[in-house]
Protein backbone atom coordinates (compact mmCIF):
# COMPACT_ATOMS: atom_id res chain seq x y z
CA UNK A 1 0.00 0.00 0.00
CA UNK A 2 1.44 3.71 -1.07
CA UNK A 3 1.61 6.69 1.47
CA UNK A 4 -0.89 9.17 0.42
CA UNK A 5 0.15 13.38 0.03
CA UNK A 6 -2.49 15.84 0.64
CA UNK A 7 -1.40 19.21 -0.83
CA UNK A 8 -2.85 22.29 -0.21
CA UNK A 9 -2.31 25.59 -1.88
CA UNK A 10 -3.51 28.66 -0.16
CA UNK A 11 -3.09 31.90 0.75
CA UNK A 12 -3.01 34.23 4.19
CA UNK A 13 -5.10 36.67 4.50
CA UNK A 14 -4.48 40.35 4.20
CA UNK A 15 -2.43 41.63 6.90
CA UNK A 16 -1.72 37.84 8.71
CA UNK A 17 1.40 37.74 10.73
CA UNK A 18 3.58 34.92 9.28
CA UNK A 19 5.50 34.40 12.60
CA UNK A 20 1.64 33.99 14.20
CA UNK A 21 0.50 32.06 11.61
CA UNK A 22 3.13 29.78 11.47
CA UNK A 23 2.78 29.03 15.06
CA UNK A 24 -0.78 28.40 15.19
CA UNK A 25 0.57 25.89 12.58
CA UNK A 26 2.68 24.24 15.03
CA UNK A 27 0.06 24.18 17.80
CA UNK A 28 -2.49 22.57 15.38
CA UNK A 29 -0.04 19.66 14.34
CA UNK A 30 0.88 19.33 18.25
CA UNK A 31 -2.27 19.15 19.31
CA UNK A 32 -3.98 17.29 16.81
CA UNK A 33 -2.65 16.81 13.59
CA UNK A 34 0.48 14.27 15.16
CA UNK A 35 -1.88 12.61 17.03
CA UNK A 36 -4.29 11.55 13.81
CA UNK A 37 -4.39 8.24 12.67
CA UNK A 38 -1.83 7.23 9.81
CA UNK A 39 0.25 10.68 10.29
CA UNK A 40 3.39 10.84 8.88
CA UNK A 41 4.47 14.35 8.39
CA UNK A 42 3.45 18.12 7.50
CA UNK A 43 5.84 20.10 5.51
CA UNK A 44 5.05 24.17 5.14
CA UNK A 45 5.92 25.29 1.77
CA UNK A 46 5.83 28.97 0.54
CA UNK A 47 6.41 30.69 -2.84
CA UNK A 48 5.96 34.80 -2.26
CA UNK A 49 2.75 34.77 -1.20
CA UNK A 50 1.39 31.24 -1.95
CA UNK A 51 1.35 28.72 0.38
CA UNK A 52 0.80 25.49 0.59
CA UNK A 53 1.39 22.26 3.17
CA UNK A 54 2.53 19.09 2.31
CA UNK A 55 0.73 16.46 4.43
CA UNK A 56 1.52 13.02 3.96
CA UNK A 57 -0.25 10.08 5.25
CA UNK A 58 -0.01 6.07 5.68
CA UNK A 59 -3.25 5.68 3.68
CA UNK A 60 -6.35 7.49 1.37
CA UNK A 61 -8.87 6.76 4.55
CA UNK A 62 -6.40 8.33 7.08
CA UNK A 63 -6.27 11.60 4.87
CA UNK A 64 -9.77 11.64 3.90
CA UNK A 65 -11.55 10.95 7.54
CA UNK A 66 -9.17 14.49 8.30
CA UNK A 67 -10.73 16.42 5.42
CA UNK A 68 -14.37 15.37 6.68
CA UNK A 69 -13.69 16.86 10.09
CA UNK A 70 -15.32 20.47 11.02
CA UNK A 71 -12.85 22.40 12.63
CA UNK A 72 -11.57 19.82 15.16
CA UNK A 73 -10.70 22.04 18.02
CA UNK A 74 -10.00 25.49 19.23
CA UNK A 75 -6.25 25.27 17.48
CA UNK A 76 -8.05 24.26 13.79
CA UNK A 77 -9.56 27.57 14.23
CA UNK A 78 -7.31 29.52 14.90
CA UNK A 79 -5.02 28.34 11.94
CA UNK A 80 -8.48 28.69 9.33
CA UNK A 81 -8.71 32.23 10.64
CA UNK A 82 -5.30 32.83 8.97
CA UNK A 83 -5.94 31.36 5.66
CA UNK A 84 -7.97 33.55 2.66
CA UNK A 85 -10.57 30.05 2.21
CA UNK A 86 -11.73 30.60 -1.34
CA UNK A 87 -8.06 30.62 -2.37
CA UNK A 88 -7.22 26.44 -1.01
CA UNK A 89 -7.45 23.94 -2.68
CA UNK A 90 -7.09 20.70 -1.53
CA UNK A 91 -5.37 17.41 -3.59
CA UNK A 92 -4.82 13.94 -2.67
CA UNK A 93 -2.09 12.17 -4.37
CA UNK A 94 -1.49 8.29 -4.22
CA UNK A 95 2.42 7.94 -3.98
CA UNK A 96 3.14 6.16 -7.09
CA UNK A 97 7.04 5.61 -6.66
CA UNK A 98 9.56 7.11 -4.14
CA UNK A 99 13.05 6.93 -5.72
């Protein structure tokens, strides 16, 4: 069975503190991203002023039972009130081959 990557492009919204956002990042993978089931890793990428995270996970149903959640906790919300929402999207990749 592959890993799975979800990647998400996005950006922040007008006038977000990076250094805030990107610690509400690390509270929301502390608190509950980690601790999901078939977590691997979340990588923060960032091009000017696109962003997007690099989530990879042990299977399809680990990542997709994440996206179906509602703003888990008080940390989720915090991190959604940094991103502009109509600017994600969201992909799900199947890991084909890892060289």
């Amino acid at each position: 069975m592959s890993n799975v990557v979800m990647f998400i492009t996005f950006s922040l919204v007008e006038g977000a503190s990076v250094p805030d956002f990107l610690l509400a990042a690390e509270k929301l993978n502390n608190e509950y991203m980690s601790k999901q089931k078939g977590y691997i890793s979340w990588k923060q990428l960032v091009d000017g002023e696109t962003w997007a995270d690099l989530i990879t996970w042990e299977t399809m149903d680990d990542a997709q039972k994440v996206l179906e959640e509602d703003s888990p906790n008080a940390a989720a919300e915090n991190f959604y009130s940094f991103l502009d929402m109509p600017s994600c999207k969201v992909q799900l990749f199947s890991v084909a081959k890892s060289y």
